[in-house]
N, C-alpha and C. Protein backbone atom coordinates (compact mmCIF):
# COMPACT_ATOMS: atom_id res chain seq x y z
N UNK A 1 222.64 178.28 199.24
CA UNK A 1 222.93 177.99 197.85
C UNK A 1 221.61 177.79 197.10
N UNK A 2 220.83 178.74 196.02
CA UNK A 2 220.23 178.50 195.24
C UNK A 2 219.96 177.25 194.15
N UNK A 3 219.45 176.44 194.54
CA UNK A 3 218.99 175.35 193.34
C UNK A 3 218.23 176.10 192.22
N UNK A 4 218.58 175.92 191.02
CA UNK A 4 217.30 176.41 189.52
C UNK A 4 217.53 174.80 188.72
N UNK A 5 216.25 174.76 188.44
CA UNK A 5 215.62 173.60 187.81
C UNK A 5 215.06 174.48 186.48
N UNK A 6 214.76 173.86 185.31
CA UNK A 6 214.36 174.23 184.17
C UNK A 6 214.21 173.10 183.48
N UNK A 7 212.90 173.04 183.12
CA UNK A 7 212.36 172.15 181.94
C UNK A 7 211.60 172.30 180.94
N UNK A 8 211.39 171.69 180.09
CA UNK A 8 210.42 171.78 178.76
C UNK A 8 210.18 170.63 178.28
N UNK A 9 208.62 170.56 177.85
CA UNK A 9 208.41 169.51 176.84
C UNK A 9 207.26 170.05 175.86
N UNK A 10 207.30 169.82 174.77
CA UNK A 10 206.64 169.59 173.58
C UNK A 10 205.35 168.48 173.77
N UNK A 11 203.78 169.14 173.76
CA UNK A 11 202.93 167.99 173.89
C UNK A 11 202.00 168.06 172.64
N UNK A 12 200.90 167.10 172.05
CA UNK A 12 200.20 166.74 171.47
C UNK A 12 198.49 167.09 171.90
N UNK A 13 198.46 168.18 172.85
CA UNK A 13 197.46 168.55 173.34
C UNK A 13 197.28 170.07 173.72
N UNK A 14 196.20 170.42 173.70
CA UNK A 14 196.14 171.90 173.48
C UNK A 14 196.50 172.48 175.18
N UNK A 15 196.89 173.85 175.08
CA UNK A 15 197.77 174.93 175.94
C UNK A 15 196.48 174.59 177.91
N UNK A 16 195.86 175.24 176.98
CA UNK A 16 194.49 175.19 178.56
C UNK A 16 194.44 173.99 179.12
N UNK A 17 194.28 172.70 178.73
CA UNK A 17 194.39 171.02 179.18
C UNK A 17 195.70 171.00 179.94
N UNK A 18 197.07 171.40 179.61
CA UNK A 18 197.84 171.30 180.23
C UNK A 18 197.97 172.16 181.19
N UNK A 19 197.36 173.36 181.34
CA UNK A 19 197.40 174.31 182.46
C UNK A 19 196.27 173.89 183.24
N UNK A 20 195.09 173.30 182.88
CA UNK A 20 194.47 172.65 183.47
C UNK A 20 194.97 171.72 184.63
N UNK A 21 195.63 170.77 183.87
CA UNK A 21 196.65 169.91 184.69
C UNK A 21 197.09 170.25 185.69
N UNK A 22 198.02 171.16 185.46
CA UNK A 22 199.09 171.83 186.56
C UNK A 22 198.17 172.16 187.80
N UNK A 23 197.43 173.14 187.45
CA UNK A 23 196.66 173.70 188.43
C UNK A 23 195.82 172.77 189.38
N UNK A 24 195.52 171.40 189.00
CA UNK A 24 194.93 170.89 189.38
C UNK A 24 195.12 170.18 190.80
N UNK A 25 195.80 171.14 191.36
CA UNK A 25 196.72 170.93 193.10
C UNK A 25 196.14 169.65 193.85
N UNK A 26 194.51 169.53 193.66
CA UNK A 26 193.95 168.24 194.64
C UNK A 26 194.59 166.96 194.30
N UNK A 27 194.38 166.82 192.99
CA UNK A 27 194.74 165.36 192.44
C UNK A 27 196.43 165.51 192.39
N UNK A 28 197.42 165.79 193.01
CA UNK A 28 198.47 165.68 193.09
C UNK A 28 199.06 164.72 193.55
N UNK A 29 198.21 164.34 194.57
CA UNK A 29 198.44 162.79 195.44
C UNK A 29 198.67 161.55 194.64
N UNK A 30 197.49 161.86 193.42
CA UNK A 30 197.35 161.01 192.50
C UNK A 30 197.94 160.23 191.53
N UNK A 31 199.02 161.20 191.35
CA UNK A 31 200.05 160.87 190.61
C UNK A 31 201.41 161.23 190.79
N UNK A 32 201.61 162.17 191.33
CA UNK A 32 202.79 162.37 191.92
C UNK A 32 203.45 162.03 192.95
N UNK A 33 204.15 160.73 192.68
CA UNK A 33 205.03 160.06 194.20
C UNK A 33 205.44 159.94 195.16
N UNK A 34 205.97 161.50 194.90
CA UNK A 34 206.38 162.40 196.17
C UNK A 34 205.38 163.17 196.92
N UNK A 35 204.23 163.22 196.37
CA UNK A 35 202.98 164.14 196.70
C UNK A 35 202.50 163.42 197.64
N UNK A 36 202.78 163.34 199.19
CA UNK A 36 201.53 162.47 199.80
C UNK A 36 200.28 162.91 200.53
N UNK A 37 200.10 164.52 200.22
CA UNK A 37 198.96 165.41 200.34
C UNK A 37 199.01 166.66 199.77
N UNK A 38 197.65 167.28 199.35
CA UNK A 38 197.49 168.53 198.69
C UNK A 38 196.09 169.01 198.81
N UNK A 39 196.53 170.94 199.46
CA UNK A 39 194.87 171.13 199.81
C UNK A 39 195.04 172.43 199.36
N UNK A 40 193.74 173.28 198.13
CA UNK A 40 193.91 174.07 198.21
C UNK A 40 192.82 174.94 199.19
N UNK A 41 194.00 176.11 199.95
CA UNK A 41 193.33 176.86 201.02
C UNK A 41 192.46 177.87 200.63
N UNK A 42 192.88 178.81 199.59
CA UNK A 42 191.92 179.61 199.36
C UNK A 42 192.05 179.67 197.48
N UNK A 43 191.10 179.83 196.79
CA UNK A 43 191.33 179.87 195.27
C UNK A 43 190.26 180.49 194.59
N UNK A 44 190.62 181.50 193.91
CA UNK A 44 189.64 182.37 192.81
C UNK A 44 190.52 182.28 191.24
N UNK A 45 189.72 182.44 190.67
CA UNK A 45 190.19 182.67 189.08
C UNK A 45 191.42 183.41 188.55
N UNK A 46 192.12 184.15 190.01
CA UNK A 46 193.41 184.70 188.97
C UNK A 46 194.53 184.30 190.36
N UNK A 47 194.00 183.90 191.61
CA UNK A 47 195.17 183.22 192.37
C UNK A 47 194.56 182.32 193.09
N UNK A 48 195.62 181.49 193.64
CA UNK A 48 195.82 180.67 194.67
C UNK A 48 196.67 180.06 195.54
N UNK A 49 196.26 179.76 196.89
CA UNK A 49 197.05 179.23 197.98
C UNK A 49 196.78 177.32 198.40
N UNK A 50 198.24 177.20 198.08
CA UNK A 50 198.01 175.69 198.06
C UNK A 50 199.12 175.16 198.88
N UNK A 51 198.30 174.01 200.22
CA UNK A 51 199.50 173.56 200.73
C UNK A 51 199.97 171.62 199.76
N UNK A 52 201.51 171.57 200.25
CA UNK A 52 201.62 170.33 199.39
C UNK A 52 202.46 169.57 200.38
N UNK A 53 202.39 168.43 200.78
CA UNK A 53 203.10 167.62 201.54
C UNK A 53 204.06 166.68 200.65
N UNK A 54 205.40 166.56 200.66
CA UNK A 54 206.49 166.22 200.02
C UNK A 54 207.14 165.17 200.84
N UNK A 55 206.68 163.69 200.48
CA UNK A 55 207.25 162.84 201.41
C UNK A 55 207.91 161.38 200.62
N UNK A 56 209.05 160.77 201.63
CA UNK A 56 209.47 159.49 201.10
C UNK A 56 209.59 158.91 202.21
N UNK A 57 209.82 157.86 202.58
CA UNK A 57 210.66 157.06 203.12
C UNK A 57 210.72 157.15 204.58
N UNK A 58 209.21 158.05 205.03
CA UNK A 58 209.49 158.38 206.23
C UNK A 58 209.98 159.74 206.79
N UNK A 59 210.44 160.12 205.68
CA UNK A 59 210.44 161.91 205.53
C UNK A 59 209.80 162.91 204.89
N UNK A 60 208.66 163.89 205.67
CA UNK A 60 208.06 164.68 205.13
C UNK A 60 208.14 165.78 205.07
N UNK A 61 207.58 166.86 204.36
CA UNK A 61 207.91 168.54 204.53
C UNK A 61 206.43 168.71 204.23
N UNK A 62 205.63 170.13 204.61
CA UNK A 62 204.45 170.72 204.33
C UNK A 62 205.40 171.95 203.71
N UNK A 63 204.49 172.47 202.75
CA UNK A 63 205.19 173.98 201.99
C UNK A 63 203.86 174.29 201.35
N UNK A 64 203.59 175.46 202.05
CA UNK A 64 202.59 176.69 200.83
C UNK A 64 202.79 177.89 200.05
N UNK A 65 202.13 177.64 198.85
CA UNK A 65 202.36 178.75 197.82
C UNK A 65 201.47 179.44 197.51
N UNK A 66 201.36 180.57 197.08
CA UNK A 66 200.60 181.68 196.72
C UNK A 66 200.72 181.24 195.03
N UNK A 67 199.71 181.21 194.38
CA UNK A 67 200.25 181.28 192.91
C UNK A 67 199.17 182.31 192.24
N UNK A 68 200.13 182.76 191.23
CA UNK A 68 199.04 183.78 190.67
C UNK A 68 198.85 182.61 189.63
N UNK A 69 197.88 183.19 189.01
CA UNK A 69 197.23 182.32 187.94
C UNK A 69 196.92 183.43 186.54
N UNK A 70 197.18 183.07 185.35
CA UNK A 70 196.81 183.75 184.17
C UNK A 70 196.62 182.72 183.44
N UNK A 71 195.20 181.91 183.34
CA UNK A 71 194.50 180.82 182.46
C UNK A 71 195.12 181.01 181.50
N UNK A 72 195.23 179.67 181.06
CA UNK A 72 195.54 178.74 179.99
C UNK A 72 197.29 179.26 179.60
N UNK A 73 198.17 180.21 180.35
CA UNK A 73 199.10 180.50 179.64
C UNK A 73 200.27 180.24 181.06
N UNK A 74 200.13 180.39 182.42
CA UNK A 74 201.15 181.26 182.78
C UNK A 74 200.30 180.55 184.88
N UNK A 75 201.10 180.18 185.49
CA UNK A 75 201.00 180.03 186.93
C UNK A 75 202.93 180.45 187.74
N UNK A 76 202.45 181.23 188.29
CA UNK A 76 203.87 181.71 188.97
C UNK A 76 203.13 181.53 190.47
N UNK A 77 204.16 180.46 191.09
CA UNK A 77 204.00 180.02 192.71
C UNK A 77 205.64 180.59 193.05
N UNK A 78 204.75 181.25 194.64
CA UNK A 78 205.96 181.77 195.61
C UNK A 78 205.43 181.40 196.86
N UNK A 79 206.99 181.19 197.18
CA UNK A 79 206.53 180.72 199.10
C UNK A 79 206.09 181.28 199.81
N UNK A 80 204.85 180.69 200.56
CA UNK A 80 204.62 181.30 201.38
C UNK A 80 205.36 180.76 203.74
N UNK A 81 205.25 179.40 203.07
CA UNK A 81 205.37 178.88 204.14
C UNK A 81 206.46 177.85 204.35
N UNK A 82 207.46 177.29 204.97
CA UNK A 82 207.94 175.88 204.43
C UNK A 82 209.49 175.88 204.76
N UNK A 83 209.72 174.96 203.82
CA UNK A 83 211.38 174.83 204.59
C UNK A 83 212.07 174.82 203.97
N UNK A 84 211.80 176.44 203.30
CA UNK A 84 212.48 176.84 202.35
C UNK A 84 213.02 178.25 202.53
N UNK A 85 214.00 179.24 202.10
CA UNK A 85 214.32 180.48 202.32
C UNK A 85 213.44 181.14 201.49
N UNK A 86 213.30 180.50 200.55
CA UNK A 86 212.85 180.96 198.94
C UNK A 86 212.08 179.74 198.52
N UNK A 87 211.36 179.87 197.61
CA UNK A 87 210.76 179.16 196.50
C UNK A 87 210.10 179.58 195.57
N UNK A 88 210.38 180.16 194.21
CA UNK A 88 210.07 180.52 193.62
C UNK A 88 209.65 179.59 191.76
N UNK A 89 208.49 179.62 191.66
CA UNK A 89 208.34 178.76 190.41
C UNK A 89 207.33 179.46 188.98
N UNK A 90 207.79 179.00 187.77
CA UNK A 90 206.69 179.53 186.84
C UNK A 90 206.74 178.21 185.71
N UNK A 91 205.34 178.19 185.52
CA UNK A 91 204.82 177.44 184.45
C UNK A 91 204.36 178.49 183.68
N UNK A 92 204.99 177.98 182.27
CA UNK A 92 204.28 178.49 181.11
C UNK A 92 203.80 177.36 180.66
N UNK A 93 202.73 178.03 179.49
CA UNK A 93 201.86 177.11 178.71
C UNK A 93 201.90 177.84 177.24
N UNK A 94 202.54 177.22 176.09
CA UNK A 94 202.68 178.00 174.98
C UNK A 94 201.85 177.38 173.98
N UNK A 95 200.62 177.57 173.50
CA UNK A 95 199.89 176.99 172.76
C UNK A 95 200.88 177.05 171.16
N UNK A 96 200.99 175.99 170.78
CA UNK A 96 201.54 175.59 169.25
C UNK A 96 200.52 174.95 168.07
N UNK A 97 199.89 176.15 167.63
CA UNK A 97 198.60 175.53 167.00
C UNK A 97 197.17 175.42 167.85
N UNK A 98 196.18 174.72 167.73
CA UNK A 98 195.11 174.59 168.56
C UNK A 98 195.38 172.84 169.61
N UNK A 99 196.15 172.48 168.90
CA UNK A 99 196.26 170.73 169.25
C UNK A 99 197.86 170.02 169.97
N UNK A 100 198.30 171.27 170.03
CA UNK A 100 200.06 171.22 170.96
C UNK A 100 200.28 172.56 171.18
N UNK A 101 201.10 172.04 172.32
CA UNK A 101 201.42 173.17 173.24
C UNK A 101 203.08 172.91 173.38
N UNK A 102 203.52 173.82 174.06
CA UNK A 102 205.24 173.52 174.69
C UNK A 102 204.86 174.18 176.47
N UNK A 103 205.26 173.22 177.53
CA UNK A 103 204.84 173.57 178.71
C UNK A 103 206.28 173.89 179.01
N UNK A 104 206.60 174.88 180.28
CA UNK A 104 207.82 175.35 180.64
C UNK A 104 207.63 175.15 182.28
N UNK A 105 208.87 174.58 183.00
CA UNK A 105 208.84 174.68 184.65
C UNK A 105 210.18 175.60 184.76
N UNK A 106 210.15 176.91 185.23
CA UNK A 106 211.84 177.28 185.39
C UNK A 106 211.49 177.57 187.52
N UNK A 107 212.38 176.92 188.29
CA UNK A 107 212.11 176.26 189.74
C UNK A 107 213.20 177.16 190.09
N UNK A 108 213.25 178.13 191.30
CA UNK A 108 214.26 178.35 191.99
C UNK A 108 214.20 178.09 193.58
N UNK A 109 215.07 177.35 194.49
CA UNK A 109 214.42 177.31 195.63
C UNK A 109 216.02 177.25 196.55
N UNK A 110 215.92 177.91 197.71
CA UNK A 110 217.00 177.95 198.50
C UNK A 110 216.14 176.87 199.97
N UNK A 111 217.36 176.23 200.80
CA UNK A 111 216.74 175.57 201.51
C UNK A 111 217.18 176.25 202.66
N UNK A 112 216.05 175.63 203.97
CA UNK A 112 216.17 176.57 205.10
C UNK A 112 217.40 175.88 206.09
N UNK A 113 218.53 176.06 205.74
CA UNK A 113 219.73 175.48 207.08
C UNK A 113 220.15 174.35 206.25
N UNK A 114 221.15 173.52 206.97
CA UNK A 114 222.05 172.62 205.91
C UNK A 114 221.23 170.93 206.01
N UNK A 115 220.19 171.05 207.69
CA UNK A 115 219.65 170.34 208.12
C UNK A 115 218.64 169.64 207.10
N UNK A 116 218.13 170.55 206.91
CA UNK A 116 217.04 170.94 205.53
C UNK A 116 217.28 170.14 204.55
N UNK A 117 218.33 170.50 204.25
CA UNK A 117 219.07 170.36 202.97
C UNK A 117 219.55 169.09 202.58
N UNK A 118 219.77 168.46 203.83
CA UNK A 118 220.61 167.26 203.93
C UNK A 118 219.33 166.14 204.05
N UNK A 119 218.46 166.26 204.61
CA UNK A 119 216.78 165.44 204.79
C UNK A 119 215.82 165.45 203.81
N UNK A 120 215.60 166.95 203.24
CA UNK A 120 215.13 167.07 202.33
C UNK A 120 215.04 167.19 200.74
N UNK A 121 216.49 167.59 200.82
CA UNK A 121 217.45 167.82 199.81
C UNK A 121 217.10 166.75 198.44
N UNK A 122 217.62 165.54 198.97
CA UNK A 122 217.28 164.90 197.73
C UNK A 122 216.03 164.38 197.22
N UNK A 123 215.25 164.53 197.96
CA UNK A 123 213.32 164.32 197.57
C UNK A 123 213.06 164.91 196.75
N UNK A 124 213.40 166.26 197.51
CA UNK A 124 213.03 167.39 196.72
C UNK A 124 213.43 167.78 195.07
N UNK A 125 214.78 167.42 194.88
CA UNK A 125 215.48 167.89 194.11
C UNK A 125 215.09 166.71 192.90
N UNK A 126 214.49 165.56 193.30
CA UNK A 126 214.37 164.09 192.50
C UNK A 126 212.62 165.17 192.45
N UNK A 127 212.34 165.19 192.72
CA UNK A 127 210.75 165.88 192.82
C UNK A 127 210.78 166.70 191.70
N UNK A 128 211.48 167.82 192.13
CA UNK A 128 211.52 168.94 191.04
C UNK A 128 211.66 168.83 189.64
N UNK A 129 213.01 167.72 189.72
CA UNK A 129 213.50 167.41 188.05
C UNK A 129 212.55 166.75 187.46
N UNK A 130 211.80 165.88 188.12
CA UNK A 130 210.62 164.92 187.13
C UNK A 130 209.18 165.47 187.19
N UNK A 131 209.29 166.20 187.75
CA UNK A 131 207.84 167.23 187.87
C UNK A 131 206.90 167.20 186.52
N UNK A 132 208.10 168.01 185.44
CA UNK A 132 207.40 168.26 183.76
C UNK A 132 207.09 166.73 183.40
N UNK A 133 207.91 165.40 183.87
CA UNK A 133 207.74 164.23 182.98
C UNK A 133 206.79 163.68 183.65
N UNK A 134 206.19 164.02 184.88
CA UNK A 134 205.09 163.55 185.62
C UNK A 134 204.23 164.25 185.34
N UNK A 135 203.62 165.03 184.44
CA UNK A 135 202.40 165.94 184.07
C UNK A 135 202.55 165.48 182.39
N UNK A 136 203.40 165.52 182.08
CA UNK A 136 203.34 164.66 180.37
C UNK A 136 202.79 163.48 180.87
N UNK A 137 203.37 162.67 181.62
CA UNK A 137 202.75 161.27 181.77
C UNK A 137 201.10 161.18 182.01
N UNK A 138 200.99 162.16 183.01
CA UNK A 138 199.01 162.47 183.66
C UNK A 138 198.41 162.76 182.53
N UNK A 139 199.40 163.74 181.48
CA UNK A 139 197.95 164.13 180.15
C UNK A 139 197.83 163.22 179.20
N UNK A 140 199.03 162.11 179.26
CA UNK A 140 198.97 160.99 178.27
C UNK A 140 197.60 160.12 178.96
N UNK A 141 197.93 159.91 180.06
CA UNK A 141 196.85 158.96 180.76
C UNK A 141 195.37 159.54 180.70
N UNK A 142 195.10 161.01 181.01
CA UNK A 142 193.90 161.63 180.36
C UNK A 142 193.32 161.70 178.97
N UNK A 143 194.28 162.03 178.47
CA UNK A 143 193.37 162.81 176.85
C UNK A 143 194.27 161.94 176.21
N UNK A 144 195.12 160.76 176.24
CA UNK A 144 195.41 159.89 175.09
C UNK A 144 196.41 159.97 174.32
């Protein structure tokens, strides 16, 4: 069964800062709850491979993505590795003016077996949905 997640928010800061953000795979730990590691493996200017460790309570998952990258507008991550059938994700970044942007998460991800699903299931799915309000929150705490 396919999960799709979709979000949006409206920010007070320009398009590149928030794609900045996103991309910023190391500091994930940092702020993201569920994040209790992040390494990127290999990375040049138009892709990258990033692993992310997804943990609560004593339950963890490792998952890597390939993401292409198109600065300041556009990151599309696909699975490469993980415990997932699928995972497919895209951030947009829509500059609104020079000083706001509108950021977009549209998430599709199938899980691997019901096992999966049932362990990981709700981390994940609490992960996914607050993802956009946990990167509004990081650029409030950065740029003000």
């Amino acid at each position: 069964m396919t999960t799709r997640i979709q979000r949006s928010a409206l920010l007070p800061y320009p398009a590149q800062a928030l794609y900045d953000l996103v991309n910023d795979v190391a500091s994930y730990p940092q702020f993201l709850p569920w994040c209790s590691a992040s390494e990127i493996l290999e990375a040049s200017e138009t892709h990258m491979l990033a692993s992310l460790e997804v943990a609560r309570g004593g339950i963890g998952q490792r998952f890597v993505t390939r993401n292409v990258l198109l600065p300041g507008q556009r990151i599309e991550m696909n699975l490469q590795e993980g415990p997932f059938t699928s995972l497919n994700g895209i951030w947009e970044f829509k500059a609104l003016g020079d000083k706001a942007c509108k950021i977009s998460l549209d998430l599709t991800f199938d899980y691997a077996g019901p096992l999966v699903r049932a362990t990981l299931g709700p981390l994940f799915n609490q992960a996914a949905n607050t993802m956009v309000d946990a990167f509004c929150q990081r650029a409030k705490q950065l740029y003000g």
